[in-house]
C-alpha atoms as a PDB file:
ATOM      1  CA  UNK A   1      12.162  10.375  -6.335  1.00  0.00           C
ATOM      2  CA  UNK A   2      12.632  12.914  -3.462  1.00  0.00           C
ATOM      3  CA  UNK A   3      11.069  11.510  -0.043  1.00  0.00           C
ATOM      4  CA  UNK A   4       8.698  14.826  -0.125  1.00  0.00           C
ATOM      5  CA  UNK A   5       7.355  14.380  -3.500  1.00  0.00           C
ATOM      6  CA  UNK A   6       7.126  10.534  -2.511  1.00  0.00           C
ATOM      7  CA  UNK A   7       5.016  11.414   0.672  1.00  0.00           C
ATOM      8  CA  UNK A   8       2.884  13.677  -1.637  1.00  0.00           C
ATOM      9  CA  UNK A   9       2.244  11.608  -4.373  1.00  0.00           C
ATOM     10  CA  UNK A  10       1.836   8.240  -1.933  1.00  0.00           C
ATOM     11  CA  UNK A  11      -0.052   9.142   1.178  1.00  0.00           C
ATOM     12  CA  UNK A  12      -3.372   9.449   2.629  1.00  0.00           C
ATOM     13  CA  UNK A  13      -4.787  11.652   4.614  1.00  0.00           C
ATOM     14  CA  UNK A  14      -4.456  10.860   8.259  1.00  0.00           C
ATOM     15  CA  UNK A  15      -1.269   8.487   7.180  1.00  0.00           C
ATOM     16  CA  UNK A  16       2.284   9.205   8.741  1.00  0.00           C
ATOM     17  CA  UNK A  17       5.628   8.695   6.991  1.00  0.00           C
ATOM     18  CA  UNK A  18       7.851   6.750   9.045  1.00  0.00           C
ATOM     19  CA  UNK A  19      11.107   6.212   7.200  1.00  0.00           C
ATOM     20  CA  UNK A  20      12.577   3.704   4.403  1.00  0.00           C
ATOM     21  CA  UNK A  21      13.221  -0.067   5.506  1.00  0.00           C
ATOM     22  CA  UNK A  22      16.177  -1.174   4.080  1.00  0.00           C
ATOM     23  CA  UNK A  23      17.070  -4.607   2.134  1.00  0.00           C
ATOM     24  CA  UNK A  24      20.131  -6.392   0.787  1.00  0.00           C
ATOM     25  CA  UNK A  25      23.459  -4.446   0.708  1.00  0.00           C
ATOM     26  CA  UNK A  26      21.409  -1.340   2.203  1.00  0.00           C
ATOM     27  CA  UNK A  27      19.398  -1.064  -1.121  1.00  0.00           C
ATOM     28  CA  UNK A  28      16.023   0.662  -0.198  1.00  0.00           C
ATOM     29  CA  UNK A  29      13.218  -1.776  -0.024  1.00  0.00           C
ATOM     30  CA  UNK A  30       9.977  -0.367   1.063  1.00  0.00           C
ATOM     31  CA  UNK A  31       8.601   2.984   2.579  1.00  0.00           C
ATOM     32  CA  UNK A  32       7.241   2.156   6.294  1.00  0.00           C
ATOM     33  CA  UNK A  33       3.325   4.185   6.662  1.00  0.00           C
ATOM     34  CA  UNK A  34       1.531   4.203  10.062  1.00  0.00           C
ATOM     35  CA  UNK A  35      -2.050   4.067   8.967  1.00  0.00           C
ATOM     36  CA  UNK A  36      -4.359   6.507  10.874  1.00  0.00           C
ATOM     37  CA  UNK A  37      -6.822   4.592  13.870  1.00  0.00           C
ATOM     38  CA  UNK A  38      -5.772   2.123  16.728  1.00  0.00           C
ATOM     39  CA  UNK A  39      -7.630  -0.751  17.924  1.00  0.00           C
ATOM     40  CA  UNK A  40      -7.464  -1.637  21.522  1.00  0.00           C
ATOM     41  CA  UNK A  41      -7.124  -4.065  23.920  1.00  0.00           C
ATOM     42  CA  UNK A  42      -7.112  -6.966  21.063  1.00  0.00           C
ATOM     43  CA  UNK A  43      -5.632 -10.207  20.520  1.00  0.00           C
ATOM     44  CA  UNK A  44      -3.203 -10.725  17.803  1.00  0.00           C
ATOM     45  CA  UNK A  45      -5.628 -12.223  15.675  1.00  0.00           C
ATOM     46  CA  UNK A  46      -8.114  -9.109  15.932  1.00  0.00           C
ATOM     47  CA  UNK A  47      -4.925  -6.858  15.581  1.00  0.00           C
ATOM     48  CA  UNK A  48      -4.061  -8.546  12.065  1.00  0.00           C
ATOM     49  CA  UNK A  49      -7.716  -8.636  11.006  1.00  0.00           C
ATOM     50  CA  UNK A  50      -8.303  -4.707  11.958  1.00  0.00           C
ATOM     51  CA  UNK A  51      -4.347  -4.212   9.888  1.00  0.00           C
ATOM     52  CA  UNK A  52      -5.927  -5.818   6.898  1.00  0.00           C
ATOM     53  CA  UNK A  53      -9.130  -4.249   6.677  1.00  0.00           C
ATOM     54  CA  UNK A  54      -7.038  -0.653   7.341  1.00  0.00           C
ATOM     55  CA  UNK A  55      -5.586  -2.011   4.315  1.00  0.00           C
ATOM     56  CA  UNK A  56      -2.384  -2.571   5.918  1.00  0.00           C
ATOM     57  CA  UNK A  57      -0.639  -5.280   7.980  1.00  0.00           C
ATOM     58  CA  UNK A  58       1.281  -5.355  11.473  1.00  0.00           C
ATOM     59  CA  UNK A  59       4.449  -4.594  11.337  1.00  0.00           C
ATOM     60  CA  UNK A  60       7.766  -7.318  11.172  1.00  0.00           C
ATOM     61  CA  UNK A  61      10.056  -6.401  14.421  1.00  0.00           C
ATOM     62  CA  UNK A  62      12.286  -4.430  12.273  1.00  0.00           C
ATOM     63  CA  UNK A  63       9.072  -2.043  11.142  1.00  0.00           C
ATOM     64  CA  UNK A  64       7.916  -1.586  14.499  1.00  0.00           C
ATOM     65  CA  UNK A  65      11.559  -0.582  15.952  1.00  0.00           C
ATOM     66  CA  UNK A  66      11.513   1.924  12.726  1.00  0.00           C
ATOM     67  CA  UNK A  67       7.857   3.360  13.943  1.00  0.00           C
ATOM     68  CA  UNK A  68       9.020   3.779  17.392  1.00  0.00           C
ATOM     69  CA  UNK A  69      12.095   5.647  16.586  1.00  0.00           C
ATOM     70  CA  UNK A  70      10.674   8.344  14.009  1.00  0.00           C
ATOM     71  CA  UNK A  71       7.068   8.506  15.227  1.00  0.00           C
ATOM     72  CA  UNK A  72       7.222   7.157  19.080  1.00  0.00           C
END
């Protein structure tokens, strides 16, 4: 499946496409989304608890050097 039609088909609105992680021998593994919202001046703790209820999680080192490169 194309990346657009994947974005189409997979998205929400207010979500942002930020690129493909990649796993064992450079196989794709999972499409990286920034979820729309922030929260703000929170622990870790908070941060995970606002991530889940987003319906997301926080992102492994790896994911977060992926969201600053494509979506800074």
């Amino acid at each position: 499946m194309s990346k657009k039609l994947w974005i189409k088909k997979n998205l929400k609105k207010g979500e942002l496409y930020a690129g493909l992680i990649l796993g064992k021998n450079g196989a794709p593994d999972h499409h990286l989304v920034l979820l729309p919202g922030q929260a703000n001046d929170v622990d870790w703790k908070a941060a995970r608890a606002w991530a889940t209820k987003a319906g997301g999680e926080l992102p492994t080192r790896r994911e977060q050097s992926l969201l600053f490169a494509n979506l800074k």
